[in-house]
C-alpha atoms as a PDB file:
ATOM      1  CA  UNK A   1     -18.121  79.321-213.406  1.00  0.00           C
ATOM      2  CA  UNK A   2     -21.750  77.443-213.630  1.00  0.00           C
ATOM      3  CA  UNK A   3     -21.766  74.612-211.282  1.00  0.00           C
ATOM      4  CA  UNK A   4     -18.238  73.281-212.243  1.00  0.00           C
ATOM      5  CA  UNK A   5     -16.109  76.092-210.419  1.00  0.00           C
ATOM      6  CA  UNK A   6     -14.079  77.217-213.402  1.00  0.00           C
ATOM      7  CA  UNK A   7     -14.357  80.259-215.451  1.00  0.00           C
ATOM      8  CA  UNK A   8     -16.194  80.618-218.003  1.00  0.00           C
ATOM      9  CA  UNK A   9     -16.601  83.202-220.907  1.00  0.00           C
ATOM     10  CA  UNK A  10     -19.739  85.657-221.453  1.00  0.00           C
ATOM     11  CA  UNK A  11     -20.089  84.051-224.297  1.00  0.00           C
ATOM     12  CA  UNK A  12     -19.507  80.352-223.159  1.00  0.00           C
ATOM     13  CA  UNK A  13     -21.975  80.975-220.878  1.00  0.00           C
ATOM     14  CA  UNK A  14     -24.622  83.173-222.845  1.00  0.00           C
ATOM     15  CA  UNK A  15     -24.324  79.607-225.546  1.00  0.00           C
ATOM     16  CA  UNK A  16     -25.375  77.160-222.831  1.00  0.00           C
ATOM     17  CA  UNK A  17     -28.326  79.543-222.166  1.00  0.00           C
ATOM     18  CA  UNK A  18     -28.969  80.399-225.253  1.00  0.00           C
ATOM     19  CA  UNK A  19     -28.834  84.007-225.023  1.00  0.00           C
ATOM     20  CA  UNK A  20     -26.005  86.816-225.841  1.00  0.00           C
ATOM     21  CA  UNK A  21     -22.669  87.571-224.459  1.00  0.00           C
ATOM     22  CA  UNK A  22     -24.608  91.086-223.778  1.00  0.00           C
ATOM     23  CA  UNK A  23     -27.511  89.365-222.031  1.00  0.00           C
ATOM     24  CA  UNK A  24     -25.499  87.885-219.190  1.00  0.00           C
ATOM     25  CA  UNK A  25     -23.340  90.846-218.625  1.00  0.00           C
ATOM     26  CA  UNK A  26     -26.567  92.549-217.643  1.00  0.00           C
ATOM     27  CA  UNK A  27     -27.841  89.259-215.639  1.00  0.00           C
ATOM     28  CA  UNK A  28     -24.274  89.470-213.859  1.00  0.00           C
ATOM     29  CA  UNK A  29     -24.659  93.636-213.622  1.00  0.00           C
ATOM     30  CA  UNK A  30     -28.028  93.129-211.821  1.00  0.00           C
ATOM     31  CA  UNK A  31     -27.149  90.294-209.842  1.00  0.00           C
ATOM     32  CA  UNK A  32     -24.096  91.975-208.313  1.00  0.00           C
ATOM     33  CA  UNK A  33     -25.885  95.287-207.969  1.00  0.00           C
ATOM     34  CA  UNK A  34     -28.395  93.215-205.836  1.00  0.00           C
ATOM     35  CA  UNK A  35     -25.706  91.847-203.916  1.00  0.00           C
ATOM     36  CA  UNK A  36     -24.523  95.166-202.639  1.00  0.00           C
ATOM     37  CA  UNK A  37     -27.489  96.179-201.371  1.00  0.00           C
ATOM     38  CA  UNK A  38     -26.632  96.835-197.544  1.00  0.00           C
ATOM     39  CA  UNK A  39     -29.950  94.922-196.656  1.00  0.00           C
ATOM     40  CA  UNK A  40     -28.675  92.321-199.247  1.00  0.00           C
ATOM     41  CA  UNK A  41     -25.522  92.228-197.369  1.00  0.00           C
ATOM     42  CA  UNK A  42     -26.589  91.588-194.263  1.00  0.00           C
ATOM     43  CA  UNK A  43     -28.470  88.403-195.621  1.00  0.00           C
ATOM     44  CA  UNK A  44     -24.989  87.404-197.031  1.00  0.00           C
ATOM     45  CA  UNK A  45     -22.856  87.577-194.477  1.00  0.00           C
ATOM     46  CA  UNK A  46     -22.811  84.397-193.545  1.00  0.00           C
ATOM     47  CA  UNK A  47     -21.858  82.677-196.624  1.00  0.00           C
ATOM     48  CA  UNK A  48     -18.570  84.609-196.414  1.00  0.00           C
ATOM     49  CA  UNK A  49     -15.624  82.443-195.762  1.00  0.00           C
ATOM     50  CA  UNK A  50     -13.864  84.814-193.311  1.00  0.00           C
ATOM     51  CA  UNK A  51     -15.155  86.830-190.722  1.00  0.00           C
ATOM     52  CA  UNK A  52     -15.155  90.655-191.403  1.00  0.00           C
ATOM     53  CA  UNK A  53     -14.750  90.178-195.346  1.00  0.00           C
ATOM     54  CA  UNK A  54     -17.172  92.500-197.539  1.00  0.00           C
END
């Protein structure tokens, strides 16, 4: 989901932006690659909603 909460499609998403289905799979790829970055991680941690969840 956007701001909403609910789920959206690639391409439900990639029409609001204006770009492809394609385009925000690799936006999504390269955001959640970033994410696992174990410096990234650490920085994350406390956003999580339980303790101890990765």
């Amino acid at each position: 989901g956007l701001v909403d909460g609910y789920s959206r499609t690639l391409e439900e998403v990639g029409r609001q932006f204006q770009v492809t289905r394609e385009r925000i799979r690799q936006i999504e790829a390269k955001a959640l690659r970033k994410m696992r970055h174990p410096t990234r991680i650490r920085q994350l941690e406390g956003f999580l909603e339980a303790p101890g969840v990765k």
